[in-house]
C-alpha atoms as a PDB file:
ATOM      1  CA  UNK A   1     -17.211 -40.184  29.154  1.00  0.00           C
ATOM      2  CA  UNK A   2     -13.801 -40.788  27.591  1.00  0.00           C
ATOM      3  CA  UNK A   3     -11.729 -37.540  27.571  1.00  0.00           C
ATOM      4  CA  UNK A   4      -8.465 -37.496  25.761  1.00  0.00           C
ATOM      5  CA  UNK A   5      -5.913 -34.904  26.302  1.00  0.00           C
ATOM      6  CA  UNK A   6      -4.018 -33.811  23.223  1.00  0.00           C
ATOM      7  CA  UNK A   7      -1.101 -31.948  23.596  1.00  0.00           C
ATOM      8  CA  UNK A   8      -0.897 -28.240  22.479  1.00  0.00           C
ATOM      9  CA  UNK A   9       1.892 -27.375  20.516  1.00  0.00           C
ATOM     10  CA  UNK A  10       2.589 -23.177  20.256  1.00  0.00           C
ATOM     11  CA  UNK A  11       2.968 -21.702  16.627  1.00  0.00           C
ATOM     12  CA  UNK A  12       5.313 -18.637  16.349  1.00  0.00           C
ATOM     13  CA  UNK A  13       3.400 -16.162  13.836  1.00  0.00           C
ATOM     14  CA  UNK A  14       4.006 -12.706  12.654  1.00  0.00           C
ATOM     15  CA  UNK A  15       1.016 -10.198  11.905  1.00  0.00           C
ATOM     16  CA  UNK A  16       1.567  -8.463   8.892  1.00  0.00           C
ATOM     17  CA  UNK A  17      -0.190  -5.246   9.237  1.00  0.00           C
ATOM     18  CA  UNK A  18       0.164  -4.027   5.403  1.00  0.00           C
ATOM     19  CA  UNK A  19      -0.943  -0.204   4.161  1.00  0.00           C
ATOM     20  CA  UNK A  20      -3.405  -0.371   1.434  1.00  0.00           C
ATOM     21  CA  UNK A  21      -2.341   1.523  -1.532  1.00  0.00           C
ATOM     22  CA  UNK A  22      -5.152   1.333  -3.637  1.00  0.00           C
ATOM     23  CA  UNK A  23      -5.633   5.306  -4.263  1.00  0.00           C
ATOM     24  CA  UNK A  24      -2.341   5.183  -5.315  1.00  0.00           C
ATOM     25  CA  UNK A  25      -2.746   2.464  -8.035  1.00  0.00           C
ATOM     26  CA  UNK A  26      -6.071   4.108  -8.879  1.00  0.00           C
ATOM     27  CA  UNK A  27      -3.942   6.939  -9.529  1.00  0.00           C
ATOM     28  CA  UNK A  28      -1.657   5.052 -11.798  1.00  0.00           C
ATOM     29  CA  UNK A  29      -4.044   3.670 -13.166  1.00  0.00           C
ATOM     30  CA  UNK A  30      -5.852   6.741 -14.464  1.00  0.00           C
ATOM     31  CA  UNK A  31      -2.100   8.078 -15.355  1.00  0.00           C
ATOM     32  CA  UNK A  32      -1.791   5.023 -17.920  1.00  0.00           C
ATOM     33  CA  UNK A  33      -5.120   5.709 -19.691  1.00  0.00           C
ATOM     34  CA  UNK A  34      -5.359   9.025 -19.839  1.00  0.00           C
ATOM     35  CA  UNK A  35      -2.461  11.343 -21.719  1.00  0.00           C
ATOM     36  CA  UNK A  36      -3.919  14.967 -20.306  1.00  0.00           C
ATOM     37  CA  UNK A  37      -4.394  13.448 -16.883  1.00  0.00           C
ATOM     38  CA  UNK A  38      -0.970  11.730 -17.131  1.00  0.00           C
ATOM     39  CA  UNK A  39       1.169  14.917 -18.022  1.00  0.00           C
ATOM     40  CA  UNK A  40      -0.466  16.847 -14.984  1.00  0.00           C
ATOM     41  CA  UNK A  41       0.302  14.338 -12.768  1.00  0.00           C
ATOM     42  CA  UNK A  42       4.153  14.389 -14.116  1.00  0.00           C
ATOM     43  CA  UNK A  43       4.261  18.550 -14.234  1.00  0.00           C
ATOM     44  CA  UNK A  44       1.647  18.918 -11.419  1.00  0.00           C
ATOM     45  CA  UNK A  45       0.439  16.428  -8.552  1.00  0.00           C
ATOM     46  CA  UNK A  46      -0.847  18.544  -6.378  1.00  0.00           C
ATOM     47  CA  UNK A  47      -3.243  19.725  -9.545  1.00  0.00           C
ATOM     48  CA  UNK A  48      -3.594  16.236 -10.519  1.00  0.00           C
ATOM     49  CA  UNK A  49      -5.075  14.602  -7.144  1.00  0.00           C
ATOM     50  CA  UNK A  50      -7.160  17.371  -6.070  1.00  0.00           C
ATOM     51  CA  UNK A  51      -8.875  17.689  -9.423  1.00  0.00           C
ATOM     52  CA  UNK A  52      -9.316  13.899  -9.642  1.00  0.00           C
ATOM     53  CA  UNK A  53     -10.098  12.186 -12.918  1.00  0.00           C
ATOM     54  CA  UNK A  54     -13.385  12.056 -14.540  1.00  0.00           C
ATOM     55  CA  UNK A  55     -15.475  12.851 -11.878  1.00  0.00           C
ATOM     56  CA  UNK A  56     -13.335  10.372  -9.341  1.00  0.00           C
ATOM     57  CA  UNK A  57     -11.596  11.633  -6.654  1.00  0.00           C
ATOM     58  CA  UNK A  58      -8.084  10.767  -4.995  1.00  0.00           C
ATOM     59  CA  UNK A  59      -8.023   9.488  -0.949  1.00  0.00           C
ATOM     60  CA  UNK A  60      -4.559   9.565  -0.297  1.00  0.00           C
ATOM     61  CA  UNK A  61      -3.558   9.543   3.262  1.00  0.00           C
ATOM     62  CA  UNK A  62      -0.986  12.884   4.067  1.00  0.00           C
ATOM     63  CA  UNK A  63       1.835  10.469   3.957  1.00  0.00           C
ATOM     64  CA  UNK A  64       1.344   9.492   0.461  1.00  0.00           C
ATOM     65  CA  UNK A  65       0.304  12.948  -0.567  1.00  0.00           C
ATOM     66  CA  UNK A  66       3.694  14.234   1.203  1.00  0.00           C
ATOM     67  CA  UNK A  67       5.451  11.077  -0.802  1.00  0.00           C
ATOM     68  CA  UNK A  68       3.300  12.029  -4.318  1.00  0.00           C
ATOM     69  CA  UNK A  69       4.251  15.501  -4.302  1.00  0.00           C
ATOM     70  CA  UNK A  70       8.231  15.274  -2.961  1.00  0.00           C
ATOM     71  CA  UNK A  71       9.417  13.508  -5.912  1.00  0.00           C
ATOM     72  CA  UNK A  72       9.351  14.804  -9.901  1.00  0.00           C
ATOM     73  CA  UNK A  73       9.265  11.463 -12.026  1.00  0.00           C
ATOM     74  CA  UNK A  74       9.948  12.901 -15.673  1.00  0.00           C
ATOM     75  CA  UNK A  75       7.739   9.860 -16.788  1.00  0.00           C
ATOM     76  CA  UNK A  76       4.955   7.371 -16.360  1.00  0.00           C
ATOM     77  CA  UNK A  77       7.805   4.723 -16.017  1.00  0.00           C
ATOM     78  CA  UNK A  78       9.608   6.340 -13.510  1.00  0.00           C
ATOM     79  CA  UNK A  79       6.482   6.866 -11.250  1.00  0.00           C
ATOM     80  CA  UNK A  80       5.998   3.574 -11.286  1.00  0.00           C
ATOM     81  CA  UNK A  81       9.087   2.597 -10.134  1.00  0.00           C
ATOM     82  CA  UNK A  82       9.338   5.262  -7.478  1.00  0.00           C
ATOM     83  CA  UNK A  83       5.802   4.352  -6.130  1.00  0.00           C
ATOM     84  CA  UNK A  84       6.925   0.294  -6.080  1.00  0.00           C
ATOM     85  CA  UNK A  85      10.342   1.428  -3.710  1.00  0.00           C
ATOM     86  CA  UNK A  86       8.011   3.402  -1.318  1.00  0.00           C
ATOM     87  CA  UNK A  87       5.546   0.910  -1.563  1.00  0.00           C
ATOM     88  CA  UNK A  88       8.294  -2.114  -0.266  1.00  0.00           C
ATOM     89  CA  UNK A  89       9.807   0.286   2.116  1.00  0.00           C
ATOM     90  CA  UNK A  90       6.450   1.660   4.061  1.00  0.00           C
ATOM     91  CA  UNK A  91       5.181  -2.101   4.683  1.00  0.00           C
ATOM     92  CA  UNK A  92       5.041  -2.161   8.545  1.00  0.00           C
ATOM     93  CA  UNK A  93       5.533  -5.507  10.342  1.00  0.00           C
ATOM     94  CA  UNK A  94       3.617  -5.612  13.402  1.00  0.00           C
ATOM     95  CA  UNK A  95       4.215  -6.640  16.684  1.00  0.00           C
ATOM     96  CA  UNK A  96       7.971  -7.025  16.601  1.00  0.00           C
ATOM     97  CA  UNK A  97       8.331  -9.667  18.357  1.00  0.00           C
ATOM     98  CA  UNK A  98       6.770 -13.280  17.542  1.00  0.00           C
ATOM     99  CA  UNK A  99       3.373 -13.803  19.011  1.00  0.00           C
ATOM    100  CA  UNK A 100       2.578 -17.327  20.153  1.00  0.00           C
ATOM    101  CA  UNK A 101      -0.480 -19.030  18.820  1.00  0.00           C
ATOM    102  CA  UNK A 102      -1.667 -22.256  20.510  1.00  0.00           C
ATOM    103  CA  UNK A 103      -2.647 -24.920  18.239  1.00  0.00           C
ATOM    104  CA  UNK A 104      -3.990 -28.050  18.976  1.00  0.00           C
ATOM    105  CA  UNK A 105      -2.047 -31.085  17.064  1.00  0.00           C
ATOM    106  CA  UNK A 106      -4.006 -34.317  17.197  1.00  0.00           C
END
């Protein structure tokens, strides 16, 4: 039996450990296609999420909801933009420090 040893070289990664913000693009979304639904959400969020949109409801964790209903975007444009700077500054890198990953290099 012929064993050969192969040397292990270590790989510095970092985990990205990203929040999902798909309620909050579904809400967006529903914002763009719908008029009525769009001018609650500008005058109203708290009205807006809890009533949902045509049938569908809203998920949104408190910190979003908290987020959602501290700001008063006068448009559809400006929500957008507001949601896109807390989006890119609540992205979470996790663990701080590298973690070593051993990978074998033949």
């Amino acid at each position: 039996m012929l064993l050969i040893d192969t040397p292990i070289t270590p790989v510095i990664r970092q985990v990205d450990n990203l929040p999902s913000y798909d309620e909050l693009n579904r809400l967006l979304s529903a914002a763009v296609v719908s008029k009525s639904f769009r001018n609650i959400l500008l005058t109203n969020p708290e009205i807006a999420v809890t009533s949902g949109y045509q049938g569908e409801t809203f998920n949104l964790s408190p910190e979003e909801r908290n987020w959602l209903y501290s700001i008063r975007p006068a448009t559809l444009v400006d929500l957008a933009a507001n949601m896109v700077v807390y989006q890119q500054e609540s992205k979470v890198k996790l663990p701080v420090e590298p973690v070593p990953c051993l990978v074998r290099v033949n």
